[in-house]
Protein backbone atom coordinates (compact mmCIF):
# COMPACT_ATOMS: atom_id res chain seq x y z
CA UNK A 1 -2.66 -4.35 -15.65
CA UNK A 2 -2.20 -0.99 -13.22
CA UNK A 3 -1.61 -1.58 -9.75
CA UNK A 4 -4.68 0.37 -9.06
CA UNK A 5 -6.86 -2.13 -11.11
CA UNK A 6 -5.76 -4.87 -9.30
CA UNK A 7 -5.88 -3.55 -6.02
CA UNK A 8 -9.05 -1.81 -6.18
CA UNK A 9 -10.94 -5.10 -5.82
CA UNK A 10 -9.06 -6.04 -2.69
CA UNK A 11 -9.89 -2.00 -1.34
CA UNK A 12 -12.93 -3.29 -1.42
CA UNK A 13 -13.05 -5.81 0.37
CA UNK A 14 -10.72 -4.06 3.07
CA UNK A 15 -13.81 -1.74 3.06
CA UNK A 16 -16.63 -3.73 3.23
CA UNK A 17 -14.35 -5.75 6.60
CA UNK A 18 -13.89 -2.62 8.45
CA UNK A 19 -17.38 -1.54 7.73
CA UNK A 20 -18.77 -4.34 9.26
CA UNK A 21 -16.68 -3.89 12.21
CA UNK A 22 -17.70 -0.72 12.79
CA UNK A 23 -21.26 -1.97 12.93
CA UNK A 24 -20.93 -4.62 14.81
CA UNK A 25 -19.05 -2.04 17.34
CA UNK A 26 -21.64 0.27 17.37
CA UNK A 27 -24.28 -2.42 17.64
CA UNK A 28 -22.60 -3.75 21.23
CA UNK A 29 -22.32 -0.55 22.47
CA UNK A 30 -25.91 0.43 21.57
CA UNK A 31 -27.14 -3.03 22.98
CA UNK A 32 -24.89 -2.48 26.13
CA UNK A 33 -26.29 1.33 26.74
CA UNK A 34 -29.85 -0.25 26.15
CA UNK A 35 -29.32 -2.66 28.83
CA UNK A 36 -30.20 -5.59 26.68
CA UNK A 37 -26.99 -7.37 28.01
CA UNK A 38 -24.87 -6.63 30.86
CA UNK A 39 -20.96 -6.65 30.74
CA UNK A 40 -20.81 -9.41 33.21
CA UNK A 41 -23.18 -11.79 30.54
CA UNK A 42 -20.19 -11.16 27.58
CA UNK A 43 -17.50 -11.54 29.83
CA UNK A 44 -16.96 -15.26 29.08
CA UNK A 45 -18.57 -15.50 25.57
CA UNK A 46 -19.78 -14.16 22.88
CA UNK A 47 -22.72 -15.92 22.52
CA UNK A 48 -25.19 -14.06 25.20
CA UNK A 49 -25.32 -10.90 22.38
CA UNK A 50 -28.73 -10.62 20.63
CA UNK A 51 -28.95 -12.47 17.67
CA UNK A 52 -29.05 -9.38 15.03
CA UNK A 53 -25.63 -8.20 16.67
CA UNK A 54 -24.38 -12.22 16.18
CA UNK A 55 -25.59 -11.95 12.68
CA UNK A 56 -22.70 -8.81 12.14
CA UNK A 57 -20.05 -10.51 14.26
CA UNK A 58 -20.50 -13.86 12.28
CA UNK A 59 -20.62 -12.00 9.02
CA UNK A 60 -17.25 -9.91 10.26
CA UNK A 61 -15.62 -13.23 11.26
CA UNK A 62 -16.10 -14.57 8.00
CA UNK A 63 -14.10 -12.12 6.51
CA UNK A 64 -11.18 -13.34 7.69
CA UNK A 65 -11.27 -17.05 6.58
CA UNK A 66 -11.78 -17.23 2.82
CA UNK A 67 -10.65 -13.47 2.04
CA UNK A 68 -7.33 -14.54 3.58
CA UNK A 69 -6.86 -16.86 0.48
CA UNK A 70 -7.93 -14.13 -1.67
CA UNK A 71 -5.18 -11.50 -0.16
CA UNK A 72 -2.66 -13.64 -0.43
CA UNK A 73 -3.79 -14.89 -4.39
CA UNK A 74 -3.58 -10.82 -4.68
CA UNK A 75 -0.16 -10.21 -3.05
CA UNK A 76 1.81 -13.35 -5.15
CA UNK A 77 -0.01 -11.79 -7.99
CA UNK A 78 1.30 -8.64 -8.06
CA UNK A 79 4.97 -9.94 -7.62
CA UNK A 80 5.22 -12.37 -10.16
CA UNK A 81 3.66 -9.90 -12.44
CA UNK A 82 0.55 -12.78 -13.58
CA UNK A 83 -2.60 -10.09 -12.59
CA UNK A 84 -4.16 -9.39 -15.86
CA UNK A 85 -7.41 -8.52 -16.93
CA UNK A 86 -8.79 -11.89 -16.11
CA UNK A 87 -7.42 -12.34 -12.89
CA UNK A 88 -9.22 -8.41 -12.34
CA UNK A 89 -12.31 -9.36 -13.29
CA UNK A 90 -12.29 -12.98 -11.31
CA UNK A 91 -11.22 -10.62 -8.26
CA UNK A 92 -14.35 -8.82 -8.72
CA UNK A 93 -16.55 -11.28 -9.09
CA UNK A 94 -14.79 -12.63 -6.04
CA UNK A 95 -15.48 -9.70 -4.04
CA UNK A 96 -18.99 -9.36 -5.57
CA UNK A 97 -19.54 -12.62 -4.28
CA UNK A 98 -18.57 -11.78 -0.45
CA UNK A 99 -20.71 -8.82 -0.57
CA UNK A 100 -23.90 -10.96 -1.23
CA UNK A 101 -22.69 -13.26 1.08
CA UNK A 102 -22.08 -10.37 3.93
CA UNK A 103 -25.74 -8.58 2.50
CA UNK A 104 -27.71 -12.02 3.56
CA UNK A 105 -25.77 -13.02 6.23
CA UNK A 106 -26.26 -9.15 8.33
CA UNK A 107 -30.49 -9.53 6.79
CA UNK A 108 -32.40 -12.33 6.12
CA UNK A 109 -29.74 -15.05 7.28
CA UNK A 110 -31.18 -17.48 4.95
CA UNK A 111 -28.78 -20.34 5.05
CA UNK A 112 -29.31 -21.57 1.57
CA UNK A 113 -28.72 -18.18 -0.19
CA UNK A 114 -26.01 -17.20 2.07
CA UNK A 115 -24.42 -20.60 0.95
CA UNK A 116 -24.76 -20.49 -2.45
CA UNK A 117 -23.14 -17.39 -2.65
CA UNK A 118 -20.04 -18.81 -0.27
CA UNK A 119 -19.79 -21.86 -2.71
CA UNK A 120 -19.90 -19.01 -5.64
CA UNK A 121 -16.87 -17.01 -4.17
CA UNK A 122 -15.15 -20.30 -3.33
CA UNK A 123 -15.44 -21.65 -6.87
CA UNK A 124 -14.16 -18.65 -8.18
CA UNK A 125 -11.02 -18.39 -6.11
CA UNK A 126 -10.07 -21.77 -6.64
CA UNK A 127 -10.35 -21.37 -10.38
CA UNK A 128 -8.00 -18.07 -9.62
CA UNK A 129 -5.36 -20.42 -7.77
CA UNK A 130 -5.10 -22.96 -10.36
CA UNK A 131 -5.08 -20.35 -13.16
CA UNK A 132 -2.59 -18.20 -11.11
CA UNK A 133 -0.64 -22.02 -10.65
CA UNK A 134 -0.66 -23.03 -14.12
CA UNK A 135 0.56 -19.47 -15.13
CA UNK A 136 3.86 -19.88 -13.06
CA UNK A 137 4.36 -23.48 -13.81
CA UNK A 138 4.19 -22.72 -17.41
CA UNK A 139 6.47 -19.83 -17.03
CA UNK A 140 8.79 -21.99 -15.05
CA UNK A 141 8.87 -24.52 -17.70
CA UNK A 142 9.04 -22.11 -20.86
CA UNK A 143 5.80 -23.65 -21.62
């Protein structure tokens, strides 16, 4: 598999985090210029933001819990050479997975959806760490 191929997933990702930081800057400043809170009111938490501004900050928090695992999954990957066409397409579906999940979370916020596609995107990077974990063992072992 190409570097590029392997990667592109995880540019994605990168995207779709910075993205949703911009928005979630943009959103405080508009709600600040607006008046809606005051600088004193964030001061000590984050909490006193309006709730479709908590909606992006959650969703842009959550991008750096379980897409951690994924990174580093990517990054071991690449140097013991085990990213092949599977392990590409599991990284999309991955990523495909956190986009939903980032899509309900910044719209509708409905729990249940938003959790079934967490679960998804969990599911599938587990079964990419014990595929990825069997692949080394096995090439440890000359199995």
């Amino acid at each position: 598999m190409s570097i590029t191929a392997i990667l592109l997933p995880v540019y994605v990702q990168v995207a779709m985090t910075v993205l949703l930081l911009l928005w979630m800057g943009s959103s405080r400043a508009g709600s600040l210029r607006a008046g809606e809170v005051k600088v004193k009111d964030i001061a000590l938490g984050e909490r006193n933001w309006p709730t479709r501004i908590l909606q992006v900050q959650n969703s842009y928090h959550n991008q750096f819990e379980l897409p951690v695992l994924f990174y580093v999954l990517v990054v071991l990957a690449l140097i013991t050479r085990k990213a092949d066409m599977l392990f590409v397409v599991m990284s999309w579906m991955f990523v495909a997975s956190r986009l939903v999940h980032a899509a309900i979370h910044t719209t509708s916020n409905k729990v249940p959806q938003r959790f079934m596609a967490f679960v998804v995107g969990v599911l599938i990077l587990v079964a990419m760490w014990v595929i990825f974990g069997i692949r080394v063992l096995a090439a440890e072992t000359g199995i």
